[in-house]
Structures are given as structure tokens and as C-alpha cells.
N, C-alpha and C. Protein backbone atom coordinates (compact mmCIF):
# COMPACT_ATOMS: atom_id res chain seq x y z
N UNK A 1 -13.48 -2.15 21.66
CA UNK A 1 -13.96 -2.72 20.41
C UNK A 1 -14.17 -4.22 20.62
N UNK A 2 -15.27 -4.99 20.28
CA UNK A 2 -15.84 -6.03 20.69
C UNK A 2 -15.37 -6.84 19.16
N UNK A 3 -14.80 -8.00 19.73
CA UNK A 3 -14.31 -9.12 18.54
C UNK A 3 -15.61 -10.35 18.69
N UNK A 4 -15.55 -11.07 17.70
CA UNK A 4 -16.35 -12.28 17.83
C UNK A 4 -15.59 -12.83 16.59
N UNK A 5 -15.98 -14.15 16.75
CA UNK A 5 -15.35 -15.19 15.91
C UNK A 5 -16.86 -15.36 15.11
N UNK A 6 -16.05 -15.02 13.78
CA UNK A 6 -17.70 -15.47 12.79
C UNK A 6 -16.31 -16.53 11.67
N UNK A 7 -17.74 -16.45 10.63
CA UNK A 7 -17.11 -17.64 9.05
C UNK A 7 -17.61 -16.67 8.19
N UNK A 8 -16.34 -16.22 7.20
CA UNK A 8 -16.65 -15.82 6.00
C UNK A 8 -16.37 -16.75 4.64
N UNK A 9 -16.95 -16.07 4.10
CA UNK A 9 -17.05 -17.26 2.63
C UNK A 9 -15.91 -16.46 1.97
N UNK A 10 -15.30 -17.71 0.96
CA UNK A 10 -13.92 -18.02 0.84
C UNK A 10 -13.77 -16.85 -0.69
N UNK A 11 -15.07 -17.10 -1.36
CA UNK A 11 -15.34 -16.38 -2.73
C UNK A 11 -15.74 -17.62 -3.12
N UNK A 12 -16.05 -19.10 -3.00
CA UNK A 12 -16.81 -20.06 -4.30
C UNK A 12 -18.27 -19.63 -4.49
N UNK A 13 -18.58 -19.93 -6.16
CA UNK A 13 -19.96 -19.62 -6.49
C UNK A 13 -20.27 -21.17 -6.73
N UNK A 14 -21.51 -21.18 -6.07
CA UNK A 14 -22.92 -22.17 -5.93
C UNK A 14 -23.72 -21.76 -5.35
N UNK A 15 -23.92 -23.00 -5.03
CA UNK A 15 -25.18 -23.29 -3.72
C UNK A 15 -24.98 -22.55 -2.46
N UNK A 16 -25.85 -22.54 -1.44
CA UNK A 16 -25.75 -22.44 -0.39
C UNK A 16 -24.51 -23.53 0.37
N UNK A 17 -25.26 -24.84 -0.13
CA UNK A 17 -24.44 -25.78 0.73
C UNK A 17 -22.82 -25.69 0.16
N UNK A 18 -22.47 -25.05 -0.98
CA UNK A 18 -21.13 -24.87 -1.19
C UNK A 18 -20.64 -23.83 -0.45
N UNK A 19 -21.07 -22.88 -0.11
CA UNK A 19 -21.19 -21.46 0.58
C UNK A 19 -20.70 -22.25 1.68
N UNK A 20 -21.48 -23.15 2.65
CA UNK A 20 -21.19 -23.62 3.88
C UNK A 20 -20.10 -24.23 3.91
N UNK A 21 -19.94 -25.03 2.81
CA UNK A 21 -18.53 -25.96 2.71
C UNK A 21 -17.14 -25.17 2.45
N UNK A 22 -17.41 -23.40 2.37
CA UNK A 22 -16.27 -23.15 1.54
C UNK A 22 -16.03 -22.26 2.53
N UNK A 23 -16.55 -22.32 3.73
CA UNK A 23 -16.10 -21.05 4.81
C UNK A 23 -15.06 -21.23 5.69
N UNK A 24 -14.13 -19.85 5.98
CA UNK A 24 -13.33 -20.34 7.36
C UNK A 24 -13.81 -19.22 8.35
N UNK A 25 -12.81 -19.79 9.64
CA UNK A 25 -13.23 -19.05 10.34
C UNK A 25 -12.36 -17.44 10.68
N UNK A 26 -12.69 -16.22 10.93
CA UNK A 26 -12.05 -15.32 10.87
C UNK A 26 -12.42 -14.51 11.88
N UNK A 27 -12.02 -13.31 12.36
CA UNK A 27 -12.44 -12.42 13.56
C UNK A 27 -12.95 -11.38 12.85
N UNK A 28 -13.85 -11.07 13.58
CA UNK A 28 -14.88 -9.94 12.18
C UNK A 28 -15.43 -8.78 13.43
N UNK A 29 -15.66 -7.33 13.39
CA UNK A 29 -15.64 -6.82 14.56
C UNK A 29 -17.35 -6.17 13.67
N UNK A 30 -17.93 -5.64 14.61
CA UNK A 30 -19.30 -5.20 13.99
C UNK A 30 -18.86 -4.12 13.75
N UNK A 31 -17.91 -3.42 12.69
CA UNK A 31 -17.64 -2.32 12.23
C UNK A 31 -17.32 -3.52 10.60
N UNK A 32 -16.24 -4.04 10.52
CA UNK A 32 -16.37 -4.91 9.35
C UNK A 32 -17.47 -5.59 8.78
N UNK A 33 -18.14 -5.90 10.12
CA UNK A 33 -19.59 -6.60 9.39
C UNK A 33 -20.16 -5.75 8.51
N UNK A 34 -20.78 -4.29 9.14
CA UNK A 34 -21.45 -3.41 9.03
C UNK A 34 -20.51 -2.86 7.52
N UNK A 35 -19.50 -2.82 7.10
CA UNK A 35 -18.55 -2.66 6.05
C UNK A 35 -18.99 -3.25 4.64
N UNK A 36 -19.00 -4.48 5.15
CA UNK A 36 -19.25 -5.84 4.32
C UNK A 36 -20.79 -5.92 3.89
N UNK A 37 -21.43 -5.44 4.53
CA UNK A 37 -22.88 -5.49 4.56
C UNK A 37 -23.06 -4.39 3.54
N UNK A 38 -22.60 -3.08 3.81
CA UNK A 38 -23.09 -1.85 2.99
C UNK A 38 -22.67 -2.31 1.68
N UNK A 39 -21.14 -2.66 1.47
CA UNK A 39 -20.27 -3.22 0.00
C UNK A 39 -21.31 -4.13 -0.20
N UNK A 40 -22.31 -5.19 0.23
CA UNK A 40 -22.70 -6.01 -0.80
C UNK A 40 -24.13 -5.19 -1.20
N UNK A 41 -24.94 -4.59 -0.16
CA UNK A 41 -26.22 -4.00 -0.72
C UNK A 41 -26.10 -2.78 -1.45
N UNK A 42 -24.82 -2.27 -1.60
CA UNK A 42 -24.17 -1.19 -2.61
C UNK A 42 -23.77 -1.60 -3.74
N UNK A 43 -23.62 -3.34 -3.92
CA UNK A 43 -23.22 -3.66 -5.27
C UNK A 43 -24.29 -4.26 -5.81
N UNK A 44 -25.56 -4.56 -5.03
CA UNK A 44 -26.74 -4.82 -5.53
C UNK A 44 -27.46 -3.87 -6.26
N UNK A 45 -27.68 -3.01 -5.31
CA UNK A 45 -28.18 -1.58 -5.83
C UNK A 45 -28.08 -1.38 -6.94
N UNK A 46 -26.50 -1.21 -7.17
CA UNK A 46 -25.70 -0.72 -8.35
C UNK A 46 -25.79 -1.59 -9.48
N UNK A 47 -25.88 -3.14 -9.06
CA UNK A 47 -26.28 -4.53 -10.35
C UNK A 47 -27.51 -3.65 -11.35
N UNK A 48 -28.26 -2.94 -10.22
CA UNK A 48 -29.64 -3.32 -10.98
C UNK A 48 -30.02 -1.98 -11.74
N UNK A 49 -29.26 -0.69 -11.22
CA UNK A 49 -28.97 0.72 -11.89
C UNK A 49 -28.17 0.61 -13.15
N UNK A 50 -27.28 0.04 -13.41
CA UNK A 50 -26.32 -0.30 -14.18
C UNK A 50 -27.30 -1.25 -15.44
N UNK A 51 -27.77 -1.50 -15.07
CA UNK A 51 -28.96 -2.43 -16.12
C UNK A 51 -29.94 -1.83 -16.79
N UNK A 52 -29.94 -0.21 -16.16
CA UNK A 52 -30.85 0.29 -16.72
C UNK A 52 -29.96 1.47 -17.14
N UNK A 53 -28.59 1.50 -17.49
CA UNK A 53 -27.61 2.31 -17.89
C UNK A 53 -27.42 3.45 -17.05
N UNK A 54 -27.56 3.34 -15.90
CA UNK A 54 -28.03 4.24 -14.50
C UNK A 54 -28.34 5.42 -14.98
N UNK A 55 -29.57 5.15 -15.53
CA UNK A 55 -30.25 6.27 -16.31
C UNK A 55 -30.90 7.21 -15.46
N UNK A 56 -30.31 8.01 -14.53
CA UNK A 56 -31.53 8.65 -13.27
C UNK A 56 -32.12 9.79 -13.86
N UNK A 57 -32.16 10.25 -15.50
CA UNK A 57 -33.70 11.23 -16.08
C UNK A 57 -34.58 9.90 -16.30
N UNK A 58 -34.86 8.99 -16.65
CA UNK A 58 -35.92 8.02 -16.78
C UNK A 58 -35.95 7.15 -15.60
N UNK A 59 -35.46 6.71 -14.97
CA UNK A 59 -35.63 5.90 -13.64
C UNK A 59 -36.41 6.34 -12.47
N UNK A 60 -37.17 6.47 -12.02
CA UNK A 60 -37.93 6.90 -11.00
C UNK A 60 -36.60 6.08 -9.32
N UNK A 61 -37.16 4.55 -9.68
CA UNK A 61 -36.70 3.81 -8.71
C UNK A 61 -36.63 2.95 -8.72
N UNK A 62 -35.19 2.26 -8.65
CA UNK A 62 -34.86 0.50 -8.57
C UNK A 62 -35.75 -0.32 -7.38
N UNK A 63 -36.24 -1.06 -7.65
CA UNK A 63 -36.77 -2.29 -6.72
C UNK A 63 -35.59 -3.03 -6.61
N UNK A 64 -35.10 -3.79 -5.35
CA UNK A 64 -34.32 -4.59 -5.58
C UNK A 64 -34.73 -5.76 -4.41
N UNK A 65 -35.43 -7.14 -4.48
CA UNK A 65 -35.74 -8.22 -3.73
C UNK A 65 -34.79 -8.96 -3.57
N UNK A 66 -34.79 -9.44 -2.36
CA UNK A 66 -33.28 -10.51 -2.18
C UNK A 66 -34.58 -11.30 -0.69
N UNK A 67 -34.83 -12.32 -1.14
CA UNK A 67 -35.26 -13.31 -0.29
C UNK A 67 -34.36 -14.47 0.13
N UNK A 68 -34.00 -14.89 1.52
CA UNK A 68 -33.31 -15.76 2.38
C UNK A 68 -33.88 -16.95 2.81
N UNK A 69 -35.17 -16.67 3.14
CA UNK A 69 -36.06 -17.57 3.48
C UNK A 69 -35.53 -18.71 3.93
N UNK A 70 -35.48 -19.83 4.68
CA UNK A 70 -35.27 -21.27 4.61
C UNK A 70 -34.31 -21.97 4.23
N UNK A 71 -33.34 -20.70 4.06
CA UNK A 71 -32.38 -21.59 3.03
C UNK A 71 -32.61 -21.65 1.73
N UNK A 72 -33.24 -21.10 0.94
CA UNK A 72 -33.81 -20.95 -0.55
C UNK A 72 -33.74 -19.01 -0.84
N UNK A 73 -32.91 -19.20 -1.53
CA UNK A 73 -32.09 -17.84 -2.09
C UNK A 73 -32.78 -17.36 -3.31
N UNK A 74 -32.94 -16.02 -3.67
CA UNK A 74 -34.19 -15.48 -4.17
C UNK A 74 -33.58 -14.41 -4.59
N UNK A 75 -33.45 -13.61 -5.90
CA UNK A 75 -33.12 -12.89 -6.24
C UNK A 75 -34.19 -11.81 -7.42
N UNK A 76 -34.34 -10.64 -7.61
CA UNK A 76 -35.06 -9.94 -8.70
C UNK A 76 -34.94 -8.65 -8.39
N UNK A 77 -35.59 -7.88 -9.18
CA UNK A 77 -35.36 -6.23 -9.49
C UNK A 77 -36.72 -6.33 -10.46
N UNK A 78 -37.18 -4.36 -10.46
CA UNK A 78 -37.81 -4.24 -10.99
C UNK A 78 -37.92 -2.81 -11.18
N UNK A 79 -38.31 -1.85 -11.90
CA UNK A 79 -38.53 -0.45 -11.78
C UNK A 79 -39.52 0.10 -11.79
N UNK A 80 -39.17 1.69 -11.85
CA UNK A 80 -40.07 2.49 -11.84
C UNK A 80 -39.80 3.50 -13.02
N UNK A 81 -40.05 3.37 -14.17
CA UNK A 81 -39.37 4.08 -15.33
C UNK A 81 -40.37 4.96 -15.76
N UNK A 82 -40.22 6.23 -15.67
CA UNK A 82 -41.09 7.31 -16.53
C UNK A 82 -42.51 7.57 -15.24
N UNK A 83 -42.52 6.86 -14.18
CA UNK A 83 -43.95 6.78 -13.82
C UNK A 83 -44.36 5.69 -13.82
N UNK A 84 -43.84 4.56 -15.02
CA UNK A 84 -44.97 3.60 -14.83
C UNK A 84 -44.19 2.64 -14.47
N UNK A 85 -44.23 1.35 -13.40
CA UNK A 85 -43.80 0.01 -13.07
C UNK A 85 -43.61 -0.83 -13.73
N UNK A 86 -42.41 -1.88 -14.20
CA UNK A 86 -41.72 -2.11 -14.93
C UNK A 86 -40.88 -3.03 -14.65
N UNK A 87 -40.86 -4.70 -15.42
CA UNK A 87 -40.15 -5.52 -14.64
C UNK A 87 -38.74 -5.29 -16.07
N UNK A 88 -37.71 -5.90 -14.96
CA UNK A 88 -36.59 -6.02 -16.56
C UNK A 88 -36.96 -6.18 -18.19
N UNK A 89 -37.29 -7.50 -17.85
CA UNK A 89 -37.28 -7.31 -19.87
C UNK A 89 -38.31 -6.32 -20.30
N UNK A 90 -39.48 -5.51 -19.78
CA UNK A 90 -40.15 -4.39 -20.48
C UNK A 90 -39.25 -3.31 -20.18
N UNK A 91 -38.27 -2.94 -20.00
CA UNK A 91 -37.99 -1.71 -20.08
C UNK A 91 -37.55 -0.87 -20.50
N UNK A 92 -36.84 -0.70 -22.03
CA UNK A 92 -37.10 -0.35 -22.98
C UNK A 92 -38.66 -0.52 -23.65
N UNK A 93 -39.88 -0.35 -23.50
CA UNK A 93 -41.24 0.02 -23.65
C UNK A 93 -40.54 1.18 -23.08
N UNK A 94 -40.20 1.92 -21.92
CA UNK A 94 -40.58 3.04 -20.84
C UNK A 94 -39.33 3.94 -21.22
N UNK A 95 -38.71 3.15 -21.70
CA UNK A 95 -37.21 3.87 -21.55
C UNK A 95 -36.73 4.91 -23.25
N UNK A 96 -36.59 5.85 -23.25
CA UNK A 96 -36.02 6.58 -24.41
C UNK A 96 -34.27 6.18 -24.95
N UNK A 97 -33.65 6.36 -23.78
CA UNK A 97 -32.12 5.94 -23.87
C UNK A 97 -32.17 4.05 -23.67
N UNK A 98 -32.37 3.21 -24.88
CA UNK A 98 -32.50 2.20 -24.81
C UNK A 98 -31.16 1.32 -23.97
N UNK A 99 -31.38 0.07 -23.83
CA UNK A 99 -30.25 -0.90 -23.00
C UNK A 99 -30.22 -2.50 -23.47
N UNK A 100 -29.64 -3.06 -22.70
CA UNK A 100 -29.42 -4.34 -23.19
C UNK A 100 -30.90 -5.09 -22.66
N UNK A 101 -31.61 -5.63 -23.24
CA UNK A 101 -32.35 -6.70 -22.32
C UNK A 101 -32.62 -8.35 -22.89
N UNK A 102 -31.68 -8.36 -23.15
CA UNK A 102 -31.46 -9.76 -24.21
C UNK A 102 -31.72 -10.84 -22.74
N UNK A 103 -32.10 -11.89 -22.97
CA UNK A 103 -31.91 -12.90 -21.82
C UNK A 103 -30.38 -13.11 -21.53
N UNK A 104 -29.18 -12.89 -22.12
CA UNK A 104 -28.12 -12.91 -21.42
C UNK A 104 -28.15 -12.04 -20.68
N UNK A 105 -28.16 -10.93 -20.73
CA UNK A 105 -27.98 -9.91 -20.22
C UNK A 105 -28.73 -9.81 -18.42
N UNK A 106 -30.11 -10.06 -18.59
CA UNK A 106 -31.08 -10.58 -17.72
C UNK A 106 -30.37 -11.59 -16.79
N UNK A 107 -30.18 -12.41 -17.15
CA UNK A 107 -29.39 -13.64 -16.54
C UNK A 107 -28.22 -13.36 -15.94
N UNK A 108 -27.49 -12.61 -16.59
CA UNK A 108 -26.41 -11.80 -16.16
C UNK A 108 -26.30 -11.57 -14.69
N UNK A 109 -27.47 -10.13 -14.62
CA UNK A 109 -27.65 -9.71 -13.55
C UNK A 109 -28.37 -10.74 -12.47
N UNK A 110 -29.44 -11.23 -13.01
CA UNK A 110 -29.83 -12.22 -11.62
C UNK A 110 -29.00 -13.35 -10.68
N UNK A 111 -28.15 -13.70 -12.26
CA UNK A 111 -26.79 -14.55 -11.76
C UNK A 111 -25.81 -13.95 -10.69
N UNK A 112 -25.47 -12.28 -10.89
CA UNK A 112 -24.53 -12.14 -10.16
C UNK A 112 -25.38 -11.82 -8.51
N UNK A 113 -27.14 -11.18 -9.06
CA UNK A 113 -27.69 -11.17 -7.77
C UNK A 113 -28.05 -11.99 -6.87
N UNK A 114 -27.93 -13.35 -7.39
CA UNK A 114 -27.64 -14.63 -6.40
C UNK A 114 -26.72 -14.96 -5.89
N UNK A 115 -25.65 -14.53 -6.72
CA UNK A 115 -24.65 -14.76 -5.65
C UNK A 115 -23.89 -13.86 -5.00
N UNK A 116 -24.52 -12.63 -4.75
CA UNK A 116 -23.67 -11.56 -3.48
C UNK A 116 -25.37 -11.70 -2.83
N UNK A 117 -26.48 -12.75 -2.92
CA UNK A 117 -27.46 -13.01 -1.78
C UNK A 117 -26.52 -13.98 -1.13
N UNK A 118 -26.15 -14.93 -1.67
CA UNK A 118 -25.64 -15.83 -0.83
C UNK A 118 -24.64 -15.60 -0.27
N UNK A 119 -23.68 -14.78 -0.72
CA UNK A 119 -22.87 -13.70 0.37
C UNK A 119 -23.37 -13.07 1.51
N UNK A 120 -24.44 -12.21 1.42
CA UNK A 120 -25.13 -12.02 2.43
C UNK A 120 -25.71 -12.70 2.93
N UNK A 121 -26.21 -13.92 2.79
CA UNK A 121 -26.27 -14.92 3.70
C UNK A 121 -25.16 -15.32 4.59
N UNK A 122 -24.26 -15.89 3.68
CA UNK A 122 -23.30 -15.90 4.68
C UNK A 122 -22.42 -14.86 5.42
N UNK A 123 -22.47 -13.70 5.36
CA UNK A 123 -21.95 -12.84 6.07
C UNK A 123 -22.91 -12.53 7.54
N UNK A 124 -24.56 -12.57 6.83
CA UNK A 124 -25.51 -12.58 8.19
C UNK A 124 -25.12 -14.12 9.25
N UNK A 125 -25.56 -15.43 8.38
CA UNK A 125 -24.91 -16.63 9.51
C UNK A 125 -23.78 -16.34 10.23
N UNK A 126 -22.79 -15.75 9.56
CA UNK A 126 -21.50 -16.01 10.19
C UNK A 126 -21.73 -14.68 11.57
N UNK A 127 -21.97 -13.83 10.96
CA UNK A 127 -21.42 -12.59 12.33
C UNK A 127 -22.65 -12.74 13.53
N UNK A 128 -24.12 -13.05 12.95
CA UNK A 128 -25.03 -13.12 13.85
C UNK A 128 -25.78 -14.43 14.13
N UNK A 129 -25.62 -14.93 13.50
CA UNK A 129 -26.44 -16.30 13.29
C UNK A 129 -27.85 -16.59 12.76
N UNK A 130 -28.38 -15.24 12.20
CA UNK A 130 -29.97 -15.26 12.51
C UNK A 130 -29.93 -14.39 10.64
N UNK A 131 -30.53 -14.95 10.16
CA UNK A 131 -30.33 -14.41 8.53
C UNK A 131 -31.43 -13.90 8.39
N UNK A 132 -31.43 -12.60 7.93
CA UNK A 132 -32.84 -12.22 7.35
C UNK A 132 -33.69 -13.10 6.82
N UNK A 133 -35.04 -12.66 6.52
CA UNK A 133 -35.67 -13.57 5.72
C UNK A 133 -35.94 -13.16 4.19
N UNK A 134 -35.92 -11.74 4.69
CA UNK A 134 -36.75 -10.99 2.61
C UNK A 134 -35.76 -9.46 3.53
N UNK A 135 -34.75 -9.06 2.28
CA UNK A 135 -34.08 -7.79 2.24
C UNK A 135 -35.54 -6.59 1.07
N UNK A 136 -36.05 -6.01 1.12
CA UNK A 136 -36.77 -4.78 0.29
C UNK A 136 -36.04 -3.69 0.17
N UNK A 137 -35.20 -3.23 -0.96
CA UNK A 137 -34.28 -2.12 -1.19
C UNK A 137 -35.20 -1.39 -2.33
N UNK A 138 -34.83 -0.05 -2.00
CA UNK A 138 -35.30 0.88 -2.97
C UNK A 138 -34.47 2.38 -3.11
N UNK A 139 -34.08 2.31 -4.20
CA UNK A 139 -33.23 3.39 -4.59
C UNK A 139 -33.82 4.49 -5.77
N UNK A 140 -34.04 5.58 -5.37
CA UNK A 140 -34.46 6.64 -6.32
C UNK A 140 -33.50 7.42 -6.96
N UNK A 141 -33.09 7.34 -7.81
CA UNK A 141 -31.31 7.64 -8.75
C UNK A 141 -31.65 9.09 -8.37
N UNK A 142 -32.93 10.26 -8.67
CA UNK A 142 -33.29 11.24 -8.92
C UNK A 142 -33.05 12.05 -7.37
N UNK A 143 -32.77 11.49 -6.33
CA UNK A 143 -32.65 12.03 -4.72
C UNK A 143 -31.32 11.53 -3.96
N UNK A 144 -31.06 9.96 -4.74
CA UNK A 144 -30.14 9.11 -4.28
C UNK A 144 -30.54 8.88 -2.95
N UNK A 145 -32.08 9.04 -2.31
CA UNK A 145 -32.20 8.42 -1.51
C UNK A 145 -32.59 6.93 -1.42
N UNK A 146 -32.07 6.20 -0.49
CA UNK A 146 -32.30 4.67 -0.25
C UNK A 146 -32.82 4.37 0.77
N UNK A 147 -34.12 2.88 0.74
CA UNK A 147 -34.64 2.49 1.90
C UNK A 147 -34.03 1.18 1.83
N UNK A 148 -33.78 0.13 3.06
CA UNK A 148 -34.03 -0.98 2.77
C UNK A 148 -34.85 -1.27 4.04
N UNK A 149 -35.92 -2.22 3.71
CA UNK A 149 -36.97 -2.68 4.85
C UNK A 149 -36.20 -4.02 4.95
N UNK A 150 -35.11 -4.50 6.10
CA UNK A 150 -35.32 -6.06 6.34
C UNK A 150 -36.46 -6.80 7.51
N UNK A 151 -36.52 -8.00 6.82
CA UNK A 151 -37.66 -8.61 7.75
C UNK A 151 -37.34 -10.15 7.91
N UNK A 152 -36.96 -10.33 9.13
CA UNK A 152 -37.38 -11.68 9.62
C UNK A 152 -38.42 -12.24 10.02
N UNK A 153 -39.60 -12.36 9.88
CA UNK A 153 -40.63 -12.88 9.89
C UNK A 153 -40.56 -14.20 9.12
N UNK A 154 -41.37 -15.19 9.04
CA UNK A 154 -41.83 -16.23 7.40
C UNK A 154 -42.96 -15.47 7.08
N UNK A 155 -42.12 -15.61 5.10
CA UNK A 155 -43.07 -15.10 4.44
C UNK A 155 -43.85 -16.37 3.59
N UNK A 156 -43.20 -17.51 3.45
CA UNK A 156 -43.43 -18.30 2.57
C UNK A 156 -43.10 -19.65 3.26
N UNK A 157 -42.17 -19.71 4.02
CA UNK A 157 -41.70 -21.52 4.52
C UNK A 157 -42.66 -21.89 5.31
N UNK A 158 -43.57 -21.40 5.49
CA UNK A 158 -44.52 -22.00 6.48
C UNK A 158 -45.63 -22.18 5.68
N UNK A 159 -46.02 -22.08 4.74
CA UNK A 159 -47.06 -22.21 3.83
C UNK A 159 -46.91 -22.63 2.39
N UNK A 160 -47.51 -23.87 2.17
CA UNK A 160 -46.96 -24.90 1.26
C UNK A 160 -47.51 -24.06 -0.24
N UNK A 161 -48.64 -23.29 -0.21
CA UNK A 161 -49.24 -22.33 -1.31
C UNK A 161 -48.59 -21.15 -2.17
N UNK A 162 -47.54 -20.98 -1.66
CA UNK A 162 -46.59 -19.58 -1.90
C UNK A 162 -45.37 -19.86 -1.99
N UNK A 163 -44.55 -19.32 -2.35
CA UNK A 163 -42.68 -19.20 -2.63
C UNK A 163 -42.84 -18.24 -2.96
N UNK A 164 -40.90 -17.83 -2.90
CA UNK A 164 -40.31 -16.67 -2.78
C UNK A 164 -40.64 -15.81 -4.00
N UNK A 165 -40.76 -16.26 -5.55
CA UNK A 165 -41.59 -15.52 -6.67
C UNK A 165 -42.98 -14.55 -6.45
N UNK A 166 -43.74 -15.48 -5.71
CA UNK A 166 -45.11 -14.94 -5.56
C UNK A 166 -44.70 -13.78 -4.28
N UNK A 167 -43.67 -14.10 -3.51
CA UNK A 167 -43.66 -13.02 -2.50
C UNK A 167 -43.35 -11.51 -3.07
N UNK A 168 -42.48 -12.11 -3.74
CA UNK A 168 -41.86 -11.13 -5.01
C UNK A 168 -42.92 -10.11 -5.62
N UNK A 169 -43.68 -10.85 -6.64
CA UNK A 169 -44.76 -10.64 -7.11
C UNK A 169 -45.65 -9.53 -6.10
N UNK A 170 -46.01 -10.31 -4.85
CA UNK A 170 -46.70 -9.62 -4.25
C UNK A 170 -46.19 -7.95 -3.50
N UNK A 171 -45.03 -7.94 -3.28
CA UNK A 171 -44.44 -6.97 -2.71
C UNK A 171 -44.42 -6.12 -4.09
N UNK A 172 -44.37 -6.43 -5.22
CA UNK A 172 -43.93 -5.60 -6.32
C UNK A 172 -45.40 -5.01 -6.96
N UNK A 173 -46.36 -5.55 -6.52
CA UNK A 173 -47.62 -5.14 -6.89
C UNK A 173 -48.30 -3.74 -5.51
N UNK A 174 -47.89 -4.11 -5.16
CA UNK A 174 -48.19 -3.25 -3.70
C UNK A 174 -47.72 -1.53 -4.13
N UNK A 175 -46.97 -1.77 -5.18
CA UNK A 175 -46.17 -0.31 -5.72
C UNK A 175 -46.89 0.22 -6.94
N UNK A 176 -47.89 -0.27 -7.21
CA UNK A 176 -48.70 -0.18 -8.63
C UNK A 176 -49.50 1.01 -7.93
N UNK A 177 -50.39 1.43 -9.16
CA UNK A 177 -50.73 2.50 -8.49
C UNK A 177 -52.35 2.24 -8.13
């Protein structure tokens, strides 16, 4: 069993640069990583099912975006309700078993989805050094099957015309019909 010395974050919520300031160092084996990794894209998943009262007769499929990019942390969700595509606050339009979509509520979730991104940020810096750039999760409540596409490529830091919204945007349009 292969050890490496990584930095996990301590639990403070901010920034990134608090993230960095709040880490120690710990022995983490790529079975814990791989642990830590599933627990946070399992509590994402679940942020954004739970928002829609994990309704799986009306849910087709959670979108769930988590962009890394540059150091600029990126969070959103979106569905697939009844058939038709669907960002948070429309979804009650689609939905029969109504839910919360008040801007607290909204905020809620994006709040907590920024900060288990920046968890996964720092869990990717610390064990590998090399952070994704854009996580693409998709969960169908109706199969419980899940994809996630990660990609390190630049999608946006290299081009002064675009940010992580419009990437958003664009990946979420690609699902239209």
C-alpha cells in the first residue's frame, strides 16, 4: 500500500486562499483519496436531488457543474424535469410535487456547492497536485445511473471572452433538444 504525504483542509469556509491557509499536512493513501472523492461528489449529487425533493417520478436528471479553472471556483445544477430542461428557480413550472425555490433556498444550495468545490479542490491539490479544470456529473434518479466527465483541459483562463458561467451555459445547452 503506497503512502504519500498530501494537505487536507482543516473544515474553514471561504476562499480558496483560506482553503490554502487552513491546511495541514497528513498521510492520505489513494484508497482514502478515492474515499474522500466519492463522499464529496456523493454529497453534491445529493445537494442538488434533495432540491428537487429527490423526486425520481418527475426528475429525468440532475446536471451538476463544478468548475476549478484557475483558481476561480464555479458552482451550478440544473435539470431535466418531465422531459423538458430546467434551471433551479423554473422548476416548479415542470414539477407536480412542488419545492422550495425561494432565493434562500437557491443560495442555500450553491453556497454549500462551493464549498465541498473547494474541498475538492483541495483534496485534488493535496493528493495529486494537478486539479481538474470543469467536473460534468449527471445523475438519472429513474436508473441511479451516474456519469461524471472530468476534464483538464482550459476552458475559459485562456480566453479573456468567456468565464466559468458561459461555460456553464454552454455545456447546459448542449442537452437541449
Amino acid at each position: 500500500e503506497t503512502q504519500v504525504t498530501t494537505l487536507a483542509s482543516t473544515g474553514a469556509i471561504g476562499t480558496q486562499r483560506s482553503w490554502q491557509c487552513a491546511r495541514e499536512a497528513v498521510r492520505m493513501t489513494k484508497e482514502e483519496f478515492y474515499k474522500r472523492f466519492n463522499e464529496l461528489v456523493s454529497g453534491m449529487v445529493q445537494l442538488a436531488f434533495e432540491y428537487v425533493g429527490r423526486n425520481a417520478d418527475e426528475v429525468d436528471t440532475v446536471f451538476v457543474y463544478v468548475d476549478m479553472e484557475a483558481g476561480n471556483d464555479f458552482f451550478n445544477v440544473f435539470y431535466r424535469v418531465n422531459g423538458t430542461l430546467v434551471e433551479m428557480h423554473k422548476v416548479n413550472d415542470h414539477l407536480q410535487q412542488q419545492v422550495d425555490t425561494s432565493m434562500g433556498r437557491m443560495g442555500e444550495v450553491l453556497h454549500t456547492g462551493m464549498h465541498d468545490t473547494e474541498k475538492m479542490r483541495a483534496l485534488f491539490d493535496a493528493f495529486q497536485g494537478k486539479v481538474p479544470t470543469v467536473m460534468r456529473m449527471m445523475f438519472h434518479p429513474k436508473t441511479g445511473k451516474f456519469d461524471n466527465d472530468i476534464r483538464y483541459e482550459l476552458f475559459h483562463s485562456n480566453n479573456n471572452d468567456i468565464d466559468s458561467a458561459e461555460v456553464f451555459r454552454a455545456w447546459r445547452d448542449t442537452h437541449r433538444p
